[in-house]
Protein backbone atom coordinates (compact mmCIF):
# COMPACT_ATOMS: atom_id res chain seq x y z
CA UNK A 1 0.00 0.00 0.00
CA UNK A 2 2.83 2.15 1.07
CA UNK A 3 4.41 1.55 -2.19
CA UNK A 4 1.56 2.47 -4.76
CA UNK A 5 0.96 5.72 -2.87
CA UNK A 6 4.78 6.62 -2.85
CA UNK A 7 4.52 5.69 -6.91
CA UNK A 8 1.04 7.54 -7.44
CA UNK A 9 2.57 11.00 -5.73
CA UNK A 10 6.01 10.72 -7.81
CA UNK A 11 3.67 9.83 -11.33
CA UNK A 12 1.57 12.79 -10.42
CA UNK A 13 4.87 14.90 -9.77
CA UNK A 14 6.59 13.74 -12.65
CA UNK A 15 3.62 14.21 -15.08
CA UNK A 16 3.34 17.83 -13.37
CA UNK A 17 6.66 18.77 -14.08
CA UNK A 18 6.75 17.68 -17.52
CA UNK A 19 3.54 19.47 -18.61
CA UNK A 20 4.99 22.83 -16.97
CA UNK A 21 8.21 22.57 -19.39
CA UNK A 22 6.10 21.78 -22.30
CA UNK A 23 3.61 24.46 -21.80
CA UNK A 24 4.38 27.83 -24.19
CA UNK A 25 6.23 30.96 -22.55
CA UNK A 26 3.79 33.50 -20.93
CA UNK A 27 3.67 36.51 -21.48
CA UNK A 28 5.89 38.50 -19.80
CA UNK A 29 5.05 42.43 -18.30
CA UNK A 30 9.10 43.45 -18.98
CA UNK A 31 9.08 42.97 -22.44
CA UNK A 32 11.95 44.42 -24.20
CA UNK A 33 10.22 47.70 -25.50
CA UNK A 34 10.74 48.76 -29.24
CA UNK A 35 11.85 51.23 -31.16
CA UNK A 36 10.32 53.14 -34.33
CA UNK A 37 13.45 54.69 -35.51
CA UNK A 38 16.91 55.41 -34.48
CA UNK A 39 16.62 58.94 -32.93
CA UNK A 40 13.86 57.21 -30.77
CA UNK A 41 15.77 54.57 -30.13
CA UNK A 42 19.11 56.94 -28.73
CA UNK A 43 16.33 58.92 -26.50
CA UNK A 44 15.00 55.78 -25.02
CA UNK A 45 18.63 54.07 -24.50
CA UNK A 46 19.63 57.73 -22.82
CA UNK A 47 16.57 58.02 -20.64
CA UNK A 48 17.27 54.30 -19.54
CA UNK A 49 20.67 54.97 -18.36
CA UNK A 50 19.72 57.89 -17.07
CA UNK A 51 16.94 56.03 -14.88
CA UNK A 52 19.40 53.41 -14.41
CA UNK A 53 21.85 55.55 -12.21
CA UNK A 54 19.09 56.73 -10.33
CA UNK A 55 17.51 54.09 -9.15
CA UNK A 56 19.95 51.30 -9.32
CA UNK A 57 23.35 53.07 -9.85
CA UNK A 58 23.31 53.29 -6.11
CA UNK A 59 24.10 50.00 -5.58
CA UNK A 60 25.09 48.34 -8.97
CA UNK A 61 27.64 49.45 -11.35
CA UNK A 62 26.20 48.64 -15.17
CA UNK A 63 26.30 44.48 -15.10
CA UNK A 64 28.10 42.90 -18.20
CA UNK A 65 25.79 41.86 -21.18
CA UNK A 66 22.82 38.88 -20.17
CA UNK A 67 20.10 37.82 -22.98
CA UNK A 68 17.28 39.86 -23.29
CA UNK A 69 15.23 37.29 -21.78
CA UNK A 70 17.70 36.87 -18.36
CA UNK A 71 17.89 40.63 -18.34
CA UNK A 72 13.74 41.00 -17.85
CA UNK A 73 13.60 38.81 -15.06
CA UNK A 74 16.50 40.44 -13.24
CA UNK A 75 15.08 44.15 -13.65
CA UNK A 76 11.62 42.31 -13.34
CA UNK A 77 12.95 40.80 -9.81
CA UNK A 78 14.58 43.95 -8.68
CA UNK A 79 11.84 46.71 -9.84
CA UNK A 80 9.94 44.61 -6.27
CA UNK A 81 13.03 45.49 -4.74
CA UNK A 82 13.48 48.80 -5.58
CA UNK A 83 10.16 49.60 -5.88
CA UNK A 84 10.20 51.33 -9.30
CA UNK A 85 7.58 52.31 -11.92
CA UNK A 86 6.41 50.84 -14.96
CA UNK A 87 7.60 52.99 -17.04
CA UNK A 88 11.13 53.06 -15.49
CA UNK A 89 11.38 49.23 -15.66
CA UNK A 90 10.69 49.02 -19.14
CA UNK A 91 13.31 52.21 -20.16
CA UNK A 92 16.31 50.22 -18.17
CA UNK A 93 15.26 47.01 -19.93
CA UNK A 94 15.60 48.95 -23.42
CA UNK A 95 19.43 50.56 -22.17
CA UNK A 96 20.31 46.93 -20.49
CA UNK A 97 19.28 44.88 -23.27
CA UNK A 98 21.06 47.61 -26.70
């Protein structure tokens, strides 16, 4: 008895775990914003780093280069921290991330 509960609770782990890799990327709210053109592009990169050394520059020097996608969920993790805007999340994400 012991033994087919043990094996029903790993199945039911194991078939958990495999449909949560196999399920499609959400959405995520720190998508790397876009730009329409290159001048908007320069004012967005310099309005990021300027936002940057406000808010994180106090503690963090500019990190090396990470993947777009590591790079959300590290500003995503420390806008919490910080407790930054929207708006100022997504503008560091653009400098990061160029």
């Amino acid at each position: 008895m012991k033994i087919k509960c043990l094996a029903t609770i790993w199945l039911v782990t194991l078939i958990s775990v495999l449909g949560l890799a196999s399920a499609p990327p959400r959405n995520s709210s720190a998508a790397v914003p876009t730009a329409r053109n290159s001048a908007q592009a320069e004012s967005m990169r310099i309005e990021g780093e300027k936002r940057f050394r406000t808010n994180c520059g106090r503690c963090h020097a500019a990190p090396h280069k990470f993947p777009p996608r590591m790079m959300a969920t590290i500003v995503r993790h420390m806008r919490v921290r910080a407790t930054i805007t929207d708006e100022d999340m997504r503008l560091v994400l653009f400098y990061m991330t160029q």
